[in-house]
N, C-alpha and C. Protein backbone atom coordinates (compact mmCIF):
# COMPACT_ATOMS: atom_id res chain seq x y z
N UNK A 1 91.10 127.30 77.31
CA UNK A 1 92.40 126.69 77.16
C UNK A 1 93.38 127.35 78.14
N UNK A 2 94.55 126.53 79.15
CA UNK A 2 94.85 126.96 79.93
C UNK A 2 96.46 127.94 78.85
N UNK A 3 96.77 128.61 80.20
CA UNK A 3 98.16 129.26 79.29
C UNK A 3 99.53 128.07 79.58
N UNK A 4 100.15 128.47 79.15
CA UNK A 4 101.49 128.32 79.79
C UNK A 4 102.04 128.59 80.88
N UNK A 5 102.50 127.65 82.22
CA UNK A 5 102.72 127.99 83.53
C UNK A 5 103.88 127.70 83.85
N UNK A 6 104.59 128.00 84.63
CA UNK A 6 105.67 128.06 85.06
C UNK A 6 105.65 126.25 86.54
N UNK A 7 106.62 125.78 86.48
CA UNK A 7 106.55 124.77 87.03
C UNK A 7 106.22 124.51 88.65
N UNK A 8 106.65 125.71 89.64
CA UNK A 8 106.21 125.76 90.87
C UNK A 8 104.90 126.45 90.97
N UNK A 9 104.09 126.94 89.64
CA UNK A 9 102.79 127.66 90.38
C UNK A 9 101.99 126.15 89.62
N UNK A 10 102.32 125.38 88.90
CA UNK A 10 101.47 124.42 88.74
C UNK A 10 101.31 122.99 89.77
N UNK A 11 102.62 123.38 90.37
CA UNK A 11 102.69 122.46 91.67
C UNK A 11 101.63 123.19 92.89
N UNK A 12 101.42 124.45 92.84
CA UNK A 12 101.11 125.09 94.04
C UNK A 12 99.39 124.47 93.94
N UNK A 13 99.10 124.89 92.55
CA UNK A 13 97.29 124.83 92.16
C UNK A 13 97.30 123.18 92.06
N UNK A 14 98.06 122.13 91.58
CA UNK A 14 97.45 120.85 91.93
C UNK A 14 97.53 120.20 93.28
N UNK A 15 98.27 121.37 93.80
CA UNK A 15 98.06 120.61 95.92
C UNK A 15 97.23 120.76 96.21
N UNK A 16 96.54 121.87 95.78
CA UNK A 16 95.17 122.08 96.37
C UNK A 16 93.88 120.93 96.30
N UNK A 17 94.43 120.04 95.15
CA UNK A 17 93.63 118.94 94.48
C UNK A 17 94.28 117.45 95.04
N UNK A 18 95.04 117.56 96.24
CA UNK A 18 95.85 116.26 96.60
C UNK A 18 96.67 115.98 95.69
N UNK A 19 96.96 116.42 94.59
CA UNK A 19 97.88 115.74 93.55
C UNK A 19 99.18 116.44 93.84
N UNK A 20 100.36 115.70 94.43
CA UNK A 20 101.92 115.96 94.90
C UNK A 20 103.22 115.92 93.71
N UNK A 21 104.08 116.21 94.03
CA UNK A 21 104.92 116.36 93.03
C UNK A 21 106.24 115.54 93.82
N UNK A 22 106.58 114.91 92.64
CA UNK A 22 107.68 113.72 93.09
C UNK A 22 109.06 113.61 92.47
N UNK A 23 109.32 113.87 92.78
CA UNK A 23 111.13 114.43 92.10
C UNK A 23 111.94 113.39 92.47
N UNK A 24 112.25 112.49 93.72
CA UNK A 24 113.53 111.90 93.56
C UNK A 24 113.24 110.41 93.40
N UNK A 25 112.59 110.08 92.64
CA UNK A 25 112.29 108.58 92.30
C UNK A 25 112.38 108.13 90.84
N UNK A 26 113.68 107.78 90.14
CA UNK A 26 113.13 107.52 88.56
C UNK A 26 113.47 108.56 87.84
N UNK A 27 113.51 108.19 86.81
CA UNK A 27 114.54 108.95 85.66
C UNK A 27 114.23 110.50 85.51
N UNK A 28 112.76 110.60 85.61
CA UNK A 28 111.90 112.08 85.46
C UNK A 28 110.72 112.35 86.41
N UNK A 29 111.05 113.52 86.86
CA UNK A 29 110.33 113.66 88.05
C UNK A 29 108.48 113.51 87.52
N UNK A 30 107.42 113.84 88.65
CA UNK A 30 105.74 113.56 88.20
C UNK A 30 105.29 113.94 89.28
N UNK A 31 103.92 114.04 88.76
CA UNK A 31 103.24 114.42 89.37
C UNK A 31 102.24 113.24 89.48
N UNK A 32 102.01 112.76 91.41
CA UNK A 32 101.20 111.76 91.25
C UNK A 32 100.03 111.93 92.37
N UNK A 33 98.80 111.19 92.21
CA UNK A 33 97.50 111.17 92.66
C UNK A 33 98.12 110.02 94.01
N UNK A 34 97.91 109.95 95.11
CA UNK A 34 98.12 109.11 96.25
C UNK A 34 96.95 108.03 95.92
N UNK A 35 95.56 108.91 95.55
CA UNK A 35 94.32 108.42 96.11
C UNK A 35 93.86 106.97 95.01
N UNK A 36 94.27 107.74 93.32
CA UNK A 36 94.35 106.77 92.58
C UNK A 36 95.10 106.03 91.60
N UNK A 37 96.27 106.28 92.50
CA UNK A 37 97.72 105.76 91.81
C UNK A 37 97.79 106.45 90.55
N UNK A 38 97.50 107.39 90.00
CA UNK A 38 97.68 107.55 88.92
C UNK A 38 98.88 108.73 88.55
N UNK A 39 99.85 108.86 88.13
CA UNK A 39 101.15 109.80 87.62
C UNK A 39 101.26 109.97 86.14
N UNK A 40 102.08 111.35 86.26
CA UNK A 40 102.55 111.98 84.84
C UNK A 40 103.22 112.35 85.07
N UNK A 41 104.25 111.59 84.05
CA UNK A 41 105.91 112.08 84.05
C UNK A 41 106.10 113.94 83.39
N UNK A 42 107.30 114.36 83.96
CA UNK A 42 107.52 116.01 83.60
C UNK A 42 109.01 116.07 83.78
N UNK A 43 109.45 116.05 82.32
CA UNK A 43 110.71 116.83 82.56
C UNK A 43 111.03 118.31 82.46
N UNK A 44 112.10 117.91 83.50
CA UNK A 44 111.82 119.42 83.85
C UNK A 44 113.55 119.30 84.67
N UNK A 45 113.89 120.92 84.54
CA UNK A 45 115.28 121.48 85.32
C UNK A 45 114.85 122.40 85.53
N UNK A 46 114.76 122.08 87.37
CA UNK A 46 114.42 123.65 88.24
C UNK A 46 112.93 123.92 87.97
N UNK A 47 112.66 124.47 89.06
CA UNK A 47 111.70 125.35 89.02
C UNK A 47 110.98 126.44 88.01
N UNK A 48 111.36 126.99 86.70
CA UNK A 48 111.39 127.52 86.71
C UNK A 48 110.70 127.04 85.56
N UNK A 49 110.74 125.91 85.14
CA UNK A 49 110.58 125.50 83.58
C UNK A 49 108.86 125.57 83.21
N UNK A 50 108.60 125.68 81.99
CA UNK A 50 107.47 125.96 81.71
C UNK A 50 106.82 125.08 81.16
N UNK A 51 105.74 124.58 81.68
CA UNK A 51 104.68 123.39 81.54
C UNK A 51 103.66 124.12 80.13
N UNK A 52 103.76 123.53 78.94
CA UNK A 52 103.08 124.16 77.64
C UNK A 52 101.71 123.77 78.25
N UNK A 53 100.54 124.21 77.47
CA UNK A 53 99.28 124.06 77.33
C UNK A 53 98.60 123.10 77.69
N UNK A 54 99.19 122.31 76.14
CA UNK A 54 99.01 120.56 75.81
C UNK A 54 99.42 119.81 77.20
N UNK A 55 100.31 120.05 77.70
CA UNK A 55 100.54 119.09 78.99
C UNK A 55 99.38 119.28 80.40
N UNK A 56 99.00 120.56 79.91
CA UNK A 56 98.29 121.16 81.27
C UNK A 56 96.95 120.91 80.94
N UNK A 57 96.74 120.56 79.62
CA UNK A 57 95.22 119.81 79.33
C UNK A 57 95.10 118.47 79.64
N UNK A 58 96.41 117.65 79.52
CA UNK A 58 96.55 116.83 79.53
C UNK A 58 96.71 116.36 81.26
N UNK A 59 97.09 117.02 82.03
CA UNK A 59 96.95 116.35 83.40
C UNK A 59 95.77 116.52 83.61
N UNK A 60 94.38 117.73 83.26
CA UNK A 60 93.39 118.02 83.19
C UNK A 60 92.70 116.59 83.34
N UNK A 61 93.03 116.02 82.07
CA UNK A 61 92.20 114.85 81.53
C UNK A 61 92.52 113.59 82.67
N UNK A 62 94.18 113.40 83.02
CA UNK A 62 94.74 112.28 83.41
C UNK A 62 93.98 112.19 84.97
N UNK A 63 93.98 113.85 85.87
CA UNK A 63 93.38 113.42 86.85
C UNK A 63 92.30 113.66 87.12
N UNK A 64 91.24 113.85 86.05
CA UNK A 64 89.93 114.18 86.32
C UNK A 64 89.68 115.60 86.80
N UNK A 65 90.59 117.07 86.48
CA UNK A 65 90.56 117.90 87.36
C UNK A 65 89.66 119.05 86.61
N UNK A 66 88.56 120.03 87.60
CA UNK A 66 87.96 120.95 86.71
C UNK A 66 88.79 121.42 85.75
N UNK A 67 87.87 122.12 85.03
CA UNK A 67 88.66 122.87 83.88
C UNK A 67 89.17 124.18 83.81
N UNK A 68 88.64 124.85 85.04
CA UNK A 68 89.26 125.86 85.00
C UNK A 68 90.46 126.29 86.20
N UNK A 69 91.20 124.96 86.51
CA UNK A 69 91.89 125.18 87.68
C UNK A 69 93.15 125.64 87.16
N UNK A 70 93.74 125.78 86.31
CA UNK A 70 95.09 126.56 85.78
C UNK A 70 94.03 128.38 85.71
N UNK A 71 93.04 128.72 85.55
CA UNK A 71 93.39 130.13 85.13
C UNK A 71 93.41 130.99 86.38
């Protein structure tokens, strides 16, 4: 189970996976896949904010990503 991450190191580890982070489009910024259109909304203020568990399992699932890429 991943921990709790802080919002720019979870941007840093899903670039590595093509998956970008999209901030000025729409009510709440996301994180989206180019390759298969696929996004997840994240609210969030600043950098700094902390992405819980549940969400970080949950993009896990949304973009198909190993399981151990948060530790």
């Amino acid at each position: 189970m991943p921990k709790n991450l802080e919002l720019r190191k979870v941007i840093a580890k899903l670039q590595r996976h093509g998956i970008v982070y999209v901030s000025g489009k729409g009510r709440h910024s996301k994180f989206y896949d180019p390759e298969s259109k696929k996004s997840y909304p994240v609210k969030s203020h600043g950098k700094k904010t902390i992405i819980l568990f549940y969400a970080l399992e949950d993009l896990i699932k949304k973009f198909d990503l190993p399981g151990d890429v948060f530790d």
